[in-house]
Protein backbone atom coordinates (compact mmCIF):
# COMPACT_ATOMS: atom_id res chain seq x y z
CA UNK A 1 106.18 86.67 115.93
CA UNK A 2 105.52 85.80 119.60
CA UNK A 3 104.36 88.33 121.96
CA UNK A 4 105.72 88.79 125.29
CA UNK A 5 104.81 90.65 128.07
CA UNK A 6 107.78 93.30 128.98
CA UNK A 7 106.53 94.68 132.76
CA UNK A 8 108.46 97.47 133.70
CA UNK A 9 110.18 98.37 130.55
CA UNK A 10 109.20 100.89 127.02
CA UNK A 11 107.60 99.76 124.62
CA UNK A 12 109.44 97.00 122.62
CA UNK A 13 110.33 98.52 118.90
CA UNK A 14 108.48 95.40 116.90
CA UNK A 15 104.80 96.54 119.12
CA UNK A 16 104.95 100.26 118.17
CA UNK A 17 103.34 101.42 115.37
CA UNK A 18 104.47 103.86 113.01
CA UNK A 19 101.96 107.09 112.36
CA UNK A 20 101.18 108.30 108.72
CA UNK A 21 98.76 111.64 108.15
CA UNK A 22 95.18 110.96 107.98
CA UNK A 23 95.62 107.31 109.36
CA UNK A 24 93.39 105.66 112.42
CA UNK A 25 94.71 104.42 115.69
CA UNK A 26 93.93 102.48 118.65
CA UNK A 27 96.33 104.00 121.47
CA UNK A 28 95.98 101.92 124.60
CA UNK A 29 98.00 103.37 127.96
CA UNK A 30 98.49 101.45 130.75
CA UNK A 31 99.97 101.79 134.31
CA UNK A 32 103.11 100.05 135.05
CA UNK A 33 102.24 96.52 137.79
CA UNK A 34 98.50 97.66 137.74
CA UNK A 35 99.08 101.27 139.94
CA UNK A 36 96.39 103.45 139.78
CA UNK A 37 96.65 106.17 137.15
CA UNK A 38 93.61 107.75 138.06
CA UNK A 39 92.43 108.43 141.37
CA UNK A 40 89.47 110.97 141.08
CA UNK A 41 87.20 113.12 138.71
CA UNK A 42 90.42 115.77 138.52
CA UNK A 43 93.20 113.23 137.74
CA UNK A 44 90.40 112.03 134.75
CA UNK A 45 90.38 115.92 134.20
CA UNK A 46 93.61 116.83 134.13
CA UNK A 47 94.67 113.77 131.70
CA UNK A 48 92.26 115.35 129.34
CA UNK A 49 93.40 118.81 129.25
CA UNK A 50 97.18 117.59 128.84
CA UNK A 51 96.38 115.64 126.32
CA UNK A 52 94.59 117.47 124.28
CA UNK A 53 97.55 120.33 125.07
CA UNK A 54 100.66 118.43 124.45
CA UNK A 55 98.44 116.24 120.56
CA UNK A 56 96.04 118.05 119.57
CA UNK A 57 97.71 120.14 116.98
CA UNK A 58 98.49 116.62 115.42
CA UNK A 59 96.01 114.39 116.37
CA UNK A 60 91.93 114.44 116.73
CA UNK A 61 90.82 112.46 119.59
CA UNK A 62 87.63 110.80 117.95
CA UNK A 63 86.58 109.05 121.33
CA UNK A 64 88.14 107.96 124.51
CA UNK A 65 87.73 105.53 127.63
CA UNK A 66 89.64 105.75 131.08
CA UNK A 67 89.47 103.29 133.34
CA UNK A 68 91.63 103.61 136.36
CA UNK A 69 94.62 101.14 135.64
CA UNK A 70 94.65 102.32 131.68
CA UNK A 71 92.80 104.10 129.17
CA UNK A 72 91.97 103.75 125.34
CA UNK A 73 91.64 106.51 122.48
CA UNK A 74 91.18 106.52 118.67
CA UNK A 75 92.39 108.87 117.39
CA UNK A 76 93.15 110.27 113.43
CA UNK A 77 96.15 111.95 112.75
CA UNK A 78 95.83 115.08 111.26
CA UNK A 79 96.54 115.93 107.45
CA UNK A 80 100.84 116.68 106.65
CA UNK A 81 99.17 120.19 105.58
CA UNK A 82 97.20 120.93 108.55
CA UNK A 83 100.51 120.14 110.43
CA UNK A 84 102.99 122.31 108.35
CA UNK A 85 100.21 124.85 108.68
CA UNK A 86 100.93 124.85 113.03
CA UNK A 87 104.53 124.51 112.28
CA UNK A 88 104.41 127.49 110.63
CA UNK A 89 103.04 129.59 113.08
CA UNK A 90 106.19 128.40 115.73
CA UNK A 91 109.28 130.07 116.31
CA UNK A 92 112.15 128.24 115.24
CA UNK A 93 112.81 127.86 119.34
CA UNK A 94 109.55 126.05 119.99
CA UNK A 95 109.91 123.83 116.84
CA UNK A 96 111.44 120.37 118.05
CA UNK A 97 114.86 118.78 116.07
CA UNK A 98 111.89 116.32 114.59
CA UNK A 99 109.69 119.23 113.35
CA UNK A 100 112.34 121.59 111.57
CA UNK A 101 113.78 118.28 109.67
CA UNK A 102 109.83 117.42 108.66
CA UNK A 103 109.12 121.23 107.68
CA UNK A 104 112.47 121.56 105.49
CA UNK A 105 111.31 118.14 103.45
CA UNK A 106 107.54 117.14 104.38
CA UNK A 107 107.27 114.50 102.22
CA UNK A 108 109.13 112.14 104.05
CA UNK A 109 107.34 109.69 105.85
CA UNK A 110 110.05 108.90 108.68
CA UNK A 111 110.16 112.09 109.17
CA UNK A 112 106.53 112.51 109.96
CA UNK A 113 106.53 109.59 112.08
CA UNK A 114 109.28 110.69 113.95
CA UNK A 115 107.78 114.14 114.65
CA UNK A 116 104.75 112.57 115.86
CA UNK A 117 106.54 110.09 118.22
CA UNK A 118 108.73 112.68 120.01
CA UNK A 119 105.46 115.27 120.18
């Protein structure tokens, strides 16, 4: 398959990867025609703290790099229990359309990757 490179548009389908429990991944973010995303110590701050808001009951960030224009992470997603297990503890008003389908039958893997895409 040929790559191409898609400025200003989501990620193409065929380049995204699909997220199983337990599983390793490279996540590289970049900025759109090279604009800065970070422009001081607090913007490098801030990135953190959202991150690790908005993934961390699903993923464990095992080590990081920012650079201005992009940044990199590894990260492991966590185990199907350890994520039923926060599920759990939501209201069904906080729990996305992806996480009430994955609780009610968490054994399908579409399901799981779908949850984890829309987190």
């Amino acid at each position: 398959m040929e790559y191409k490179q898609f400025k200003n548009m989501p990620t193409p389908a065929f380049l995204k990867a699909t997220f199983y429990p337990e599983a390793y991944y490279h996540i590289v973010c970049k900025s759109i025609d090279s604009l800065l995303l970070f422009h001081d110590t607090i913007d490098y701050k801030i990135f953190n703290e959202r991150l690790k808001k908005f993934a961390g009951d699903f993923v464990e960030i095992w080590s990081f790099c920012l650079i201005p224009y992009h940044s990199h992470h590894v990260i492991r997603i966590k185990s199907t229990a350890s994520i039923i297990q926060f599920i759990r503890m939501l209201t069904p008003a906080n729990m996305t359309p992806a996480m009430k389908d994955f609780y009610e039958k968490n054994d399908d893997e579409l399901l799981f990757n779908k949850m984890i895409n829309d987190r």
